[in-house]
PDB file of N, CA and C in Angstrom:
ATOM      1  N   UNK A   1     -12.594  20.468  17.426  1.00  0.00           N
ATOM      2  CA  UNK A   1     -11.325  19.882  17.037  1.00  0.00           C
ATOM      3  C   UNK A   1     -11.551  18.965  15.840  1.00  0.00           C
ATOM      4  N   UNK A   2     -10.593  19.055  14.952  1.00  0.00           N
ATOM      5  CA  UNK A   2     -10.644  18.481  13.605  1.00  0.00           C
ATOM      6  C   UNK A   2      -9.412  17.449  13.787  1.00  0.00           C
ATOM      7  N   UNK A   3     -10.345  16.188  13.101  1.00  0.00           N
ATOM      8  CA  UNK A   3      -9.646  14.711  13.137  1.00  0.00           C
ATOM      9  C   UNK A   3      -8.565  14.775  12.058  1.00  0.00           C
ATOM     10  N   UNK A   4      -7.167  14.155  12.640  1.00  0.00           N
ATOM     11  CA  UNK A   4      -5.968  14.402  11.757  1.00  0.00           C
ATOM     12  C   UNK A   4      -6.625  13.454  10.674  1.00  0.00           C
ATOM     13  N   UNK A   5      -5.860  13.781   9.785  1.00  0.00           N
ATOM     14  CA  UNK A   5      -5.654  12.653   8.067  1.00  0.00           C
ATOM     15  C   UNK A   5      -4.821  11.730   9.005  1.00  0.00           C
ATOM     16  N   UNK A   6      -5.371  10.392   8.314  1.00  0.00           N
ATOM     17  CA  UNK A   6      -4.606   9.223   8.244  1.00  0.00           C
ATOM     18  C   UNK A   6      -3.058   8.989   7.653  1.00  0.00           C
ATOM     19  N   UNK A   7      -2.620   9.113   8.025  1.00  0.00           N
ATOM     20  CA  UNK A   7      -0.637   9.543   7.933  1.00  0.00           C
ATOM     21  C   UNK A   7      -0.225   8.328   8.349  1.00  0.00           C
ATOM     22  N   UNK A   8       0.743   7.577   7.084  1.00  0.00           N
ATOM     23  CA  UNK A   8       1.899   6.489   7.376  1.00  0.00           C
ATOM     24  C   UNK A   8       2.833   7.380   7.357  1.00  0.00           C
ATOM     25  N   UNK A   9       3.963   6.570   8.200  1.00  0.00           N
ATOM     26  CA  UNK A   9       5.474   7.238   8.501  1.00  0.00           C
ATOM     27  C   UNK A   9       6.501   5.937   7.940  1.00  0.00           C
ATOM     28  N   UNK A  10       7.005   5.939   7.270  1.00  0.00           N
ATOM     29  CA  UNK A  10       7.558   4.342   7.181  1.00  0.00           C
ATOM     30  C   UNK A  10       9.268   5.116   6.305  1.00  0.00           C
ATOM     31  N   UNK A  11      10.083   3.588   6.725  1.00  0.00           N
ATOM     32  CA  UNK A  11      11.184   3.282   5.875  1.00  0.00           C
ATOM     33  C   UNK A  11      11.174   2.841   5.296  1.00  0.00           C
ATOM     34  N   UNK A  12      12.286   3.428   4.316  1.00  0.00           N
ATOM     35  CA  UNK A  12      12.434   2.394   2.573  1.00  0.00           C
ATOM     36  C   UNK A  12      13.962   2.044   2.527  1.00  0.00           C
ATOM     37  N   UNK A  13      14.390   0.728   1.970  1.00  0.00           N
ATOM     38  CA  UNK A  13      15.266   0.405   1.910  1.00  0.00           C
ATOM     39  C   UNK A  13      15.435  -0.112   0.638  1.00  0.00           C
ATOM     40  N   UNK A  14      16.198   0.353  -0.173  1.00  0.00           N
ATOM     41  CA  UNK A  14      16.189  -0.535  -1.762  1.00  0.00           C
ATOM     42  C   UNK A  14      17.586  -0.142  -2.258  1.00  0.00           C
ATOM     43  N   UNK A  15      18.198  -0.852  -1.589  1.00  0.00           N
ATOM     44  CA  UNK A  15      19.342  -1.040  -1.914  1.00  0.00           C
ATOM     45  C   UNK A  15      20.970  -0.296  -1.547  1.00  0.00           C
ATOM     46  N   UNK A  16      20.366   1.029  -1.307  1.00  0.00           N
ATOM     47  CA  UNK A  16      21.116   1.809  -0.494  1.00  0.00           C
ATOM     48  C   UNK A  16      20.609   2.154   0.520  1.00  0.00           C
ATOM     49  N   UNK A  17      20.724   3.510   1.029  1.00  0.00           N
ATOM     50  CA  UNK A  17      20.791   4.020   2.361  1.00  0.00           C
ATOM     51  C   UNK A  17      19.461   4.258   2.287  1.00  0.00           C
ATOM     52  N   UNK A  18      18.694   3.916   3.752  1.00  0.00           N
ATOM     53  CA  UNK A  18      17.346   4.066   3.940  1.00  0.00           C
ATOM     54  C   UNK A  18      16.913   5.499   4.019  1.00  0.00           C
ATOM     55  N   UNK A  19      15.074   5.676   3.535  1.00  0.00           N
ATOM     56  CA  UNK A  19      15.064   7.003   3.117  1.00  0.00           C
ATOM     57  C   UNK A  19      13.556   7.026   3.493  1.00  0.00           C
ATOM     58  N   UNK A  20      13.001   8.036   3.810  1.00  0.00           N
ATOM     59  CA  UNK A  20      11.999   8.321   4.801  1.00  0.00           C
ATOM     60  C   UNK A  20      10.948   8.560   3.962  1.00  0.00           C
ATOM     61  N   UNK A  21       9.442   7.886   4.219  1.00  0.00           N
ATOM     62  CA  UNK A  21       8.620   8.646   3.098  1.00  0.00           C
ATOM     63  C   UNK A  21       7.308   8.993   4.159  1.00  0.00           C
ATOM     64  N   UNK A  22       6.728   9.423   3.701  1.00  0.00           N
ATOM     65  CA  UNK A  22       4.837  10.182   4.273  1.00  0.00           C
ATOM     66  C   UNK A  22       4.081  10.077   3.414  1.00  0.00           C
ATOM     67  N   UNK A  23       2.996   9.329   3.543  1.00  0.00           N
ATOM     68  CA  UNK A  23       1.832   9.113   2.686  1.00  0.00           C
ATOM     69  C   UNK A  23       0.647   9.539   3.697  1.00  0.00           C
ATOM     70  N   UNK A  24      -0.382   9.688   3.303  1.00  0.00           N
ATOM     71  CA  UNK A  24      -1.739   9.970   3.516  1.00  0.00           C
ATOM     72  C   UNK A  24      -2.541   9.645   2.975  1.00  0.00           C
ATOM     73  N   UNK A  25      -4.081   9.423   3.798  1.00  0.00           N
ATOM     74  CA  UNK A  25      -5.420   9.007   3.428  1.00  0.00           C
ATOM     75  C   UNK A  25      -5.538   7.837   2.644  1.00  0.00           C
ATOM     76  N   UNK A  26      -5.666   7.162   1.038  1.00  0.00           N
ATOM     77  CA  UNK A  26      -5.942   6.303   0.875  1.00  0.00           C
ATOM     78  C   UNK A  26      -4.924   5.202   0.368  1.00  0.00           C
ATOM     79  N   UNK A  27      -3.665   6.332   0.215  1.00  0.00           N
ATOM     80  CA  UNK A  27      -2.523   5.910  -0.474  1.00  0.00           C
ATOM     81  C   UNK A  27      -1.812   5.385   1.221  1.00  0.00           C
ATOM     82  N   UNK A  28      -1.964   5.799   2.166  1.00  0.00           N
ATOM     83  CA  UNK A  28      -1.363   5.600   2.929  1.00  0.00           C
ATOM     84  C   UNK A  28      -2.246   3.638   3.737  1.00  0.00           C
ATOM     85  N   UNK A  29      -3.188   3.960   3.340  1.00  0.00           N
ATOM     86  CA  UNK A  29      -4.223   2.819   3.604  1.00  0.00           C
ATOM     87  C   UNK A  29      -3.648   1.449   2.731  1.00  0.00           C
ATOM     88  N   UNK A  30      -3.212   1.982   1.799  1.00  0.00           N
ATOM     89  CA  UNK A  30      -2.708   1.129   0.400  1.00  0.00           C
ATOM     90  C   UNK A  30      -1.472   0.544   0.687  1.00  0.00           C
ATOM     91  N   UNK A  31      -0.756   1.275   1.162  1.00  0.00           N
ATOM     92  CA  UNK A  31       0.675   1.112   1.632  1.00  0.00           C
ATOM     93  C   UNK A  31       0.791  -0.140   2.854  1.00  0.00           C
ATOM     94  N   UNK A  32      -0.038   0.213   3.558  1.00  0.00           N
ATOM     95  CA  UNK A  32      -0.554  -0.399   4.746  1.00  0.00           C
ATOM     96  C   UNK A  32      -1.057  -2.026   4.309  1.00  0.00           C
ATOM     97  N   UNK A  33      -1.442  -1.786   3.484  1.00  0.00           N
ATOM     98  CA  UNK A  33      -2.124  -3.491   2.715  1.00  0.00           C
ATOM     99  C   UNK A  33      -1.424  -3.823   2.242  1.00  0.00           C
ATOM    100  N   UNK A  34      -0.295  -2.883   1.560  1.00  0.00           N
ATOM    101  CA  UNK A  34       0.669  -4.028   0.917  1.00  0.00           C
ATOM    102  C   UNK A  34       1.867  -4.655   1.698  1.00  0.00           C
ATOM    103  N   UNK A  35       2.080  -3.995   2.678  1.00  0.00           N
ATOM    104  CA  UNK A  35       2.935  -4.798   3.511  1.00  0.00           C
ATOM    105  C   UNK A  35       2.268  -5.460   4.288  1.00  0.00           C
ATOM    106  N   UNK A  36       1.220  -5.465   4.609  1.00  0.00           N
ATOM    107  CA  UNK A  36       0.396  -6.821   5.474  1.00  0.00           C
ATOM    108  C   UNK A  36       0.195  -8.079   4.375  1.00  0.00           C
ATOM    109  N   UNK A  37       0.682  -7.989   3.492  1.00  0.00           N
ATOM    110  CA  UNK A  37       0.104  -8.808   2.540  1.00  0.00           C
ATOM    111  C   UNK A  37       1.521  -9.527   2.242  1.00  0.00           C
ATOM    112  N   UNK A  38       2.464  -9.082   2.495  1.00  0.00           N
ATOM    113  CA  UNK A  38       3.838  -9.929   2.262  1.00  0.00           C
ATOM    114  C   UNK A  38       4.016  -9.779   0.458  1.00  0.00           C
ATOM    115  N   UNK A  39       4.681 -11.392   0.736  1.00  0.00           N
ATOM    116  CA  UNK A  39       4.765 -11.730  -1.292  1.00  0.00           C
ATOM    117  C   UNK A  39       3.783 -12.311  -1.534  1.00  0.00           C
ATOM    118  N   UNK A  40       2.556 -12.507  -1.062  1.00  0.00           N
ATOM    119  CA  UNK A  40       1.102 -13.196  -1.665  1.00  0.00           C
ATOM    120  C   UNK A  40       0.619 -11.631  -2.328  1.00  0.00           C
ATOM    121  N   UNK A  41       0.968 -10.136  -2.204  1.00  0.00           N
ATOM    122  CA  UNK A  41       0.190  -9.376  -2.769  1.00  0.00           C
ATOM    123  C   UNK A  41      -1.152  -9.264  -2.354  1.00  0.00           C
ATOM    124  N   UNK A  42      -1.771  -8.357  -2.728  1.00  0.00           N
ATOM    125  CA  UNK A  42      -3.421  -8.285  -2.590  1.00  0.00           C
ATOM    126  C   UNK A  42      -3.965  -7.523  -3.952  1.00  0.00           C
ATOM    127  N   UNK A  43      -5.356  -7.883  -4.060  1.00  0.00           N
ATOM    128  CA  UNK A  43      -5.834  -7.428  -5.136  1.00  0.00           C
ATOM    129  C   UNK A  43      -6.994  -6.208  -4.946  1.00  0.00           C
ATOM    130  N   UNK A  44      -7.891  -5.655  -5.579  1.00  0.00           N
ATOM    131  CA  UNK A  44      -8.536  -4.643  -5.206  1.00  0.00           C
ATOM    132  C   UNK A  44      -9.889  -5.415  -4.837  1.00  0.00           C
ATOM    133  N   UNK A  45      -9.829  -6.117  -4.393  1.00  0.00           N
ATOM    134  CA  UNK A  45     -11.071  -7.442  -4.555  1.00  0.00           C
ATOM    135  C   UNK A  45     -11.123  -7.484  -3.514  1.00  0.00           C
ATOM    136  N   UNK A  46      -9.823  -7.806  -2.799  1.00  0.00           N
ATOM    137  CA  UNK A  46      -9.636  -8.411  -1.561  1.00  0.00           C
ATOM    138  C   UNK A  46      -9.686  -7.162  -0.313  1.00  0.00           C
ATOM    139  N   UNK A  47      -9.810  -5.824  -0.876  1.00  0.00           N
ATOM    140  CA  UNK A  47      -9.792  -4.795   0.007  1.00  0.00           C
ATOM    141  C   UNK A  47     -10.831  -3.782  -0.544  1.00  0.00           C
ATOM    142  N   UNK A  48     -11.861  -4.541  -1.214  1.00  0.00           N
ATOM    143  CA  UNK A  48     -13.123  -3.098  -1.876  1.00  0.00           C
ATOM    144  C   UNK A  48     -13.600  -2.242  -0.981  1.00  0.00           C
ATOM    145  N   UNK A  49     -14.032  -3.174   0.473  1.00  0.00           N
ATOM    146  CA  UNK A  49     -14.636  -2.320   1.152  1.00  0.00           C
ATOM    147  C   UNK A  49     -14.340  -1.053   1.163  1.00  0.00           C
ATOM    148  N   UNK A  50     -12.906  -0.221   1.092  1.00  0.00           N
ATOM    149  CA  UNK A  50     -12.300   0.950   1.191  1.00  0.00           C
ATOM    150  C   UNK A  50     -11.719   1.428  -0.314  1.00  0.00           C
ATOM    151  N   UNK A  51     -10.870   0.187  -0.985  1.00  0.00           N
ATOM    152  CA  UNK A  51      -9.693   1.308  -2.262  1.00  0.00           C
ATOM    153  C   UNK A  51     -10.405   0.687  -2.916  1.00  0.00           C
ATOM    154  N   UNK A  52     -11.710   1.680  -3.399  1.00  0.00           N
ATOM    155  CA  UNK A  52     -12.073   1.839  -4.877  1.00  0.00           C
ATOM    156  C   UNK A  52     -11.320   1.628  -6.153  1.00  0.00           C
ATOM    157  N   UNK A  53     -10.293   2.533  -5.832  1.00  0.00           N
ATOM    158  CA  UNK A  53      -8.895   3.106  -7.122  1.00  0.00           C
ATOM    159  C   UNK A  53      -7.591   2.393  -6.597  1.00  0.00           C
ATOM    160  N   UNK A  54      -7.701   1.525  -6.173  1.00  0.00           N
ATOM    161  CA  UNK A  54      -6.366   0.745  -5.572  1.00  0.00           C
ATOM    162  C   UNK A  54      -5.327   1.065  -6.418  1.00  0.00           C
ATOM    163  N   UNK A  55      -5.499   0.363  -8.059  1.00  0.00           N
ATOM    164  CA  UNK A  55      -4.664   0.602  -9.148  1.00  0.00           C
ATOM    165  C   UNK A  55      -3.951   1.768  -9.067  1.00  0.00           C
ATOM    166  N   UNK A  56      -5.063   2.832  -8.565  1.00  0.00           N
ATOM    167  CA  UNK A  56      -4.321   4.471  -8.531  1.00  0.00           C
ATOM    168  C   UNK A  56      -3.059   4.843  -7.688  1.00  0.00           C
ATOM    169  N   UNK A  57      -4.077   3.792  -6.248  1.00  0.00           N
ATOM    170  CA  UNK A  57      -2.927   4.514  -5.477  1.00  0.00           C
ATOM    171  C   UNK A  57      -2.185   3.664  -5.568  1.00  0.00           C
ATOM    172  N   UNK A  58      -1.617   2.574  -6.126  1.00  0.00           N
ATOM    173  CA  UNK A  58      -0.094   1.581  -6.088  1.00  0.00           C
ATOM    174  C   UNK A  58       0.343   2.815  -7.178  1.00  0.00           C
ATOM    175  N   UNK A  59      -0.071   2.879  -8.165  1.00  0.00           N
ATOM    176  CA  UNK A  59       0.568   4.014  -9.177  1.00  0.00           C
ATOM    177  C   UNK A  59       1.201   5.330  -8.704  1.00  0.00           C
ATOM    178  N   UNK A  60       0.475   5.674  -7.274  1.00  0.00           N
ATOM    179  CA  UNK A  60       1.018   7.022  -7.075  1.00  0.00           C
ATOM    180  C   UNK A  60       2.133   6.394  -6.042  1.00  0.00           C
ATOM    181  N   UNK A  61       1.798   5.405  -5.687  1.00  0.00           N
ATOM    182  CA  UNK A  61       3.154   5.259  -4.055  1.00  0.00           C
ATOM    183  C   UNK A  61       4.566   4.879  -5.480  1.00  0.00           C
ATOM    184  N   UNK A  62       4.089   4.459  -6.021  1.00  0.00           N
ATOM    185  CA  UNK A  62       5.352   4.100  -7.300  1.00  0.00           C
ATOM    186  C   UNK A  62       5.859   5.552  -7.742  1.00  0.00           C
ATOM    187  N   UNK A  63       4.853   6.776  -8.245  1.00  0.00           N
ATOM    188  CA  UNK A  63       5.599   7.378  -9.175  1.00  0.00           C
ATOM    189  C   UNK A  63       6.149   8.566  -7.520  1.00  0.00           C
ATOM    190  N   UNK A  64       5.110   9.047  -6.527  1.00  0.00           N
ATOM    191  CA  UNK A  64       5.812   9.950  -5.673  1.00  0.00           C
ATOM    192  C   UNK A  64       6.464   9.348  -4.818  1.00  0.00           C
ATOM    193  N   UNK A  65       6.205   8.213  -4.547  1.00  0.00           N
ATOM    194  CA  UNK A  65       7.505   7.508  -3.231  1.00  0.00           C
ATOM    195  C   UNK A  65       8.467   6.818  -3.541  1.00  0.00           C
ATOM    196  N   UNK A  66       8.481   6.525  -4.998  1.00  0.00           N
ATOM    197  CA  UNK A  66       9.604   5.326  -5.885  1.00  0.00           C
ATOM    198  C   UNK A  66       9.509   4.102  -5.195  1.00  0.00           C
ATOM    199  N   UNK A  67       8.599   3.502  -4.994  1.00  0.00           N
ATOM    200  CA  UNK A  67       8.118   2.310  -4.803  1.00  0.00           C
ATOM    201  C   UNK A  67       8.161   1.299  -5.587  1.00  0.00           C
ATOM    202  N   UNK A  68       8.592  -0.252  -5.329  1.00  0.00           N
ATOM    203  CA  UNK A  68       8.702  -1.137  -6.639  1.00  0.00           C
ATOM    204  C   UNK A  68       7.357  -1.554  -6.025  1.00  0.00           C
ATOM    205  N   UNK A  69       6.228  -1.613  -6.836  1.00  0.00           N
ATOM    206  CA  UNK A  69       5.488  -2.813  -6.845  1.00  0.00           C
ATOM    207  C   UNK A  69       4.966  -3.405  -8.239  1.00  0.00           C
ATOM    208  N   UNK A  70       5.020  -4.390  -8.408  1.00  0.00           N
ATOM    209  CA  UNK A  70       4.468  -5.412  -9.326  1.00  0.00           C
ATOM    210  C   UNK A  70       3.038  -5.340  -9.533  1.00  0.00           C
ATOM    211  N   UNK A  71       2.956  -5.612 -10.669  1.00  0.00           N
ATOM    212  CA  UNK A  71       1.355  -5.896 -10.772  1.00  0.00           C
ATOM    213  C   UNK A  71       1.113  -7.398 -11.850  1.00  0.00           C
ATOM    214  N   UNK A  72       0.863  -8.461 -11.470  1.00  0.00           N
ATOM    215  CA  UNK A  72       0.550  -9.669 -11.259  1.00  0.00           C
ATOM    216  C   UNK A  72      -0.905 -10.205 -12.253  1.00  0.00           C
ATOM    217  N   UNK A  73      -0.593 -10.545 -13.423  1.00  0.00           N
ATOM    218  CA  UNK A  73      -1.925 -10.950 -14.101  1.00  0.00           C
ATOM    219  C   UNK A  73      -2.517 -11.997 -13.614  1.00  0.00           C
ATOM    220  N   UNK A  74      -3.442 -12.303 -13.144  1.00  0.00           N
ATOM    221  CA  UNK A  74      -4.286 -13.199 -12.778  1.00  0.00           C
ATOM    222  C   UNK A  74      -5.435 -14.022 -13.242  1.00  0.00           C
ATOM    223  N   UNK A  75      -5.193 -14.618 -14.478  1.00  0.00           N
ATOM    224  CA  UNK A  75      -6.694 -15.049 -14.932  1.00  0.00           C
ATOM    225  C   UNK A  75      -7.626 -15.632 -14.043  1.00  0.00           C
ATOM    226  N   UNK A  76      -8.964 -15.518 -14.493  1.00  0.00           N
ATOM    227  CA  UNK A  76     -10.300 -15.998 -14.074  1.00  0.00           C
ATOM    228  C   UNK A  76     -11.342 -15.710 -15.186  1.00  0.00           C
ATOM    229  N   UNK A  77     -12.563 -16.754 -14.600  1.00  0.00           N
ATOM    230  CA  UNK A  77     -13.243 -17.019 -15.864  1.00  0.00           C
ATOM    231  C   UNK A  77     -13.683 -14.769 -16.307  1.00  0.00           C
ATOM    232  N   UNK A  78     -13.920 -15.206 -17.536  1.00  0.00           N
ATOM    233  CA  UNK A  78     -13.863 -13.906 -17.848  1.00  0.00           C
ATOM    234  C   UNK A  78     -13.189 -13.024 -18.388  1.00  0.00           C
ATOM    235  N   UNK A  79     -11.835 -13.437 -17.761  1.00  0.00           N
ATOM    236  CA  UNK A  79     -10.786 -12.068 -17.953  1.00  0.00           C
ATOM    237  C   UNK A  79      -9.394 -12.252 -17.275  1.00  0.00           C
ATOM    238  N   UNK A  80      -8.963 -11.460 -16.422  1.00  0.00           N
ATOM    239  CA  UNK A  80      -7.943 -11.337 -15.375  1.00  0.00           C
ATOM    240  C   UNK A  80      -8.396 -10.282 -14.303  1.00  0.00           C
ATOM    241  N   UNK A  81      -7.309 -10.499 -13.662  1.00  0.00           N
ATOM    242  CA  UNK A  81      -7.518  -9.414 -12.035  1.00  0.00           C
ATOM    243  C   UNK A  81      -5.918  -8.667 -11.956  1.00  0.00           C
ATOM    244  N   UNK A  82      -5.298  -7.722 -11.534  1.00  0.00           N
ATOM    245  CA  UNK A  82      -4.077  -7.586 -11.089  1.00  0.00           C
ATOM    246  C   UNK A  82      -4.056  -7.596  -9.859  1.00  0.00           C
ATOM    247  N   UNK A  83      -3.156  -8.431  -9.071  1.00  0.00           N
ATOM    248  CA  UNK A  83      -2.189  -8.727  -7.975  1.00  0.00           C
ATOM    249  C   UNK A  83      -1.353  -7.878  -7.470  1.00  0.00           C
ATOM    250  N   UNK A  84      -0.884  -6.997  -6.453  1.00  0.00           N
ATOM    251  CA  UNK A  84      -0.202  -5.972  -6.306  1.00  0.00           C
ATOM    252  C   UNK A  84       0.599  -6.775  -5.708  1.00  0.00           C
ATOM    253  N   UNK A  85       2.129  -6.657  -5.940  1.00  0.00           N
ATOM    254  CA  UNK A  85       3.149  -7.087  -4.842  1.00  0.00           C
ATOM    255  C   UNK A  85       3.987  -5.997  -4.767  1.00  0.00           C
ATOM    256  N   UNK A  86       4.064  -5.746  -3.254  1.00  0.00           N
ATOM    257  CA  UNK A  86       5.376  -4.963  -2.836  1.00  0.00           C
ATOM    258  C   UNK A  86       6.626  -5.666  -2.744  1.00  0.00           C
ATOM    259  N   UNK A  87       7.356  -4.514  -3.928  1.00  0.00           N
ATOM    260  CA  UNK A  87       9.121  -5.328  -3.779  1.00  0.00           C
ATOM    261  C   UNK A  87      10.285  -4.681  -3.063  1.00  0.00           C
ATOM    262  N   UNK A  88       9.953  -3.284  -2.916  1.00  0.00           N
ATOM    263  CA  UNK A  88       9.974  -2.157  -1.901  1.00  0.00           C
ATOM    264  C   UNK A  88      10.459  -3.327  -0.368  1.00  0.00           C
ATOM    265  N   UNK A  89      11.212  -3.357   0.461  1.00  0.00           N
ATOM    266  CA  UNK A  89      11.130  -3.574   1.579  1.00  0.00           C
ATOM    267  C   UNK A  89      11.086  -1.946   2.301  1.00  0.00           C
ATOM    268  N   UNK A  90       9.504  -1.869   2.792  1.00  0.00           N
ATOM    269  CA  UNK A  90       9.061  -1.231   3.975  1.00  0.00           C
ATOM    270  C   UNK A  90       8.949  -1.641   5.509  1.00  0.00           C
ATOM    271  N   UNK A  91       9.315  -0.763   6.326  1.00  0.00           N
ATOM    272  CA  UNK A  91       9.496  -0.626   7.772  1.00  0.00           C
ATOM    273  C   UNK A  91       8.496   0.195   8.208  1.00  0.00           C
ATOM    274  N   UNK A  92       7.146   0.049   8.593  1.00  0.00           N
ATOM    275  CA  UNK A  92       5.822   1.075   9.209  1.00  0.00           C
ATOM    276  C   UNK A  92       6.391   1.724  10.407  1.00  0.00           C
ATOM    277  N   UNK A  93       6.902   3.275  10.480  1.00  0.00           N
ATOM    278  CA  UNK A  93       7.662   3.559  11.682  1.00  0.00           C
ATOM    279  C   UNK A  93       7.004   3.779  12.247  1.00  0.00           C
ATOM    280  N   UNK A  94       5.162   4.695  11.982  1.00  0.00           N
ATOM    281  CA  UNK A  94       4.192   4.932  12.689  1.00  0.00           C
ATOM    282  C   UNK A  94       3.012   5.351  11.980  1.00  0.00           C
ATOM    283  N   UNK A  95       2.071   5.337  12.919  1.00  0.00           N
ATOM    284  CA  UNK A  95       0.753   5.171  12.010  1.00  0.00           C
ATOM    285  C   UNK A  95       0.121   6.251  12.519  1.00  0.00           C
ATOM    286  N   UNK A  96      -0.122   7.549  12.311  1.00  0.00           N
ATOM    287  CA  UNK A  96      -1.394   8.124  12.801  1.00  0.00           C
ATOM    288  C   UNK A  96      -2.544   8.742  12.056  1.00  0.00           C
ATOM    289  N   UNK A  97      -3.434   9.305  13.193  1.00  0.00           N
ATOM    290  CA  UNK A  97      -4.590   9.478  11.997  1.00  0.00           C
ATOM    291  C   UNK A  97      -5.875   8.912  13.059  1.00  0.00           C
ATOM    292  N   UNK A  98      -6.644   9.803  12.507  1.00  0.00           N
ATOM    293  CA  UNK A  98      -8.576   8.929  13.129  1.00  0.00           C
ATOM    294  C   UNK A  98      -8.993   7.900  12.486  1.00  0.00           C
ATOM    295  N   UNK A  99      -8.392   7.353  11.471  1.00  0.00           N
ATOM    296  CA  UNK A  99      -8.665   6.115  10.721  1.00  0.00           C
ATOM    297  C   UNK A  99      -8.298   4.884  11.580  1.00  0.00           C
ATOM    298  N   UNK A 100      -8.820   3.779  12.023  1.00  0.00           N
ATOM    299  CA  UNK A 100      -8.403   2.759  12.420  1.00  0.00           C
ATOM    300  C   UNK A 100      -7.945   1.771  11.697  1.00  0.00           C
ATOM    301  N   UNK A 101      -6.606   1.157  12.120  1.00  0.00           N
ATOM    302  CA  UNK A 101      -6.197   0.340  11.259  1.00  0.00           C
ATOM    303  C   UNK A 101      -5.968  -0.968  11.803  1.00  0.00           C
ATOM    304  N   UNK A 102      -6.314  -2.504  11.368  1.00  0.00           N
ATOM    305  CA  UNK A 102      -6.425  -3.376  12.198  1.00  0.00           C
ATOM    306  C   UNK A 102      -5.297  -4.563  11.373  1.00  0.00           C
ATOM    307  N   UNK A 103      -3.793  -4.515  12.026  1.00  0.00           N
ATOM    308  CA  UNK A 103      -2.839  -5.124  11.096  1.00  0.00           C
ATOM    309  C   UNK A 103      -3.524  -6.791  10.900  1.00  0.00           C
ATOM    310  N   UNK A 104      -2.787  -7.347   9.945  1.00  0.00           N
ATOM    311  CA  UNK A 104      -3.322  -9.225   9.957  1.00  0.00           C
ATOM    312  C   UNK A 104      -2.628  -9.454  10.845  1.00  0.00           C
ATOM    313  N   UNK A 105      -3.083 -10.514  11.419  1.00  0.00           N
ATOM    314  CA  UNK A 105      -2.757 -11.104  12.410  1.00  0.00           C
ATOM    315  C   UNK A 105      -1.894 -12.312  11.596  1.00  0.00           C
TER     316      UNK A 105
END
């Protein structure tokens, strides 16, 4: 037996009538961080252990799910960082998948 993909099920609400989306594997992992993260956002810093390409996948939940999220300049010595904020209000309807996911507390 072969372990399902990691699958979010969630609602979107932006302004009109709510509308159903499905993500998977890392984009769905991504999705998952940004609503645990509220309006503080998260950065790819703060979640390396797993999203390598974080940047990527906020880019893809934006261009295939029409997702608002922000991206947040952040200086530090050096340079900057980007900040992801979800402006999207999401509803996680369900989570499945062999991936474990451990919400913030």
């Amino acid at each position: 037996m072969t372990a399902k993909r990691f699958t979010v099920y969630a609602r979107v609400r932006d302004g009109g009538e709510a509308r159903e989306i499905r993500v998977r594997g890392q984009e769905a992992k991504s999705l998952l961080a940004l609503v645990d993260a509220g309006a503080g956002g998260v950065t790819a810093l703060e979640i390396c252990t797993w999203a390598l390409r974080f940047a990527a996948y906020c880019h893809s939940l934006r261009k295939r799910c029409g997702l608002s999220i922000a991206m947040v300049r952040e200086p530090h010595p050096g340079g900057w960082h980007g900040r992801h904020v979800l402006l999207s209000h999401v509803e996680i309807v369900s989570v499945e998948g062999s991936a474990q996911w451990q919400r913030a507390a």
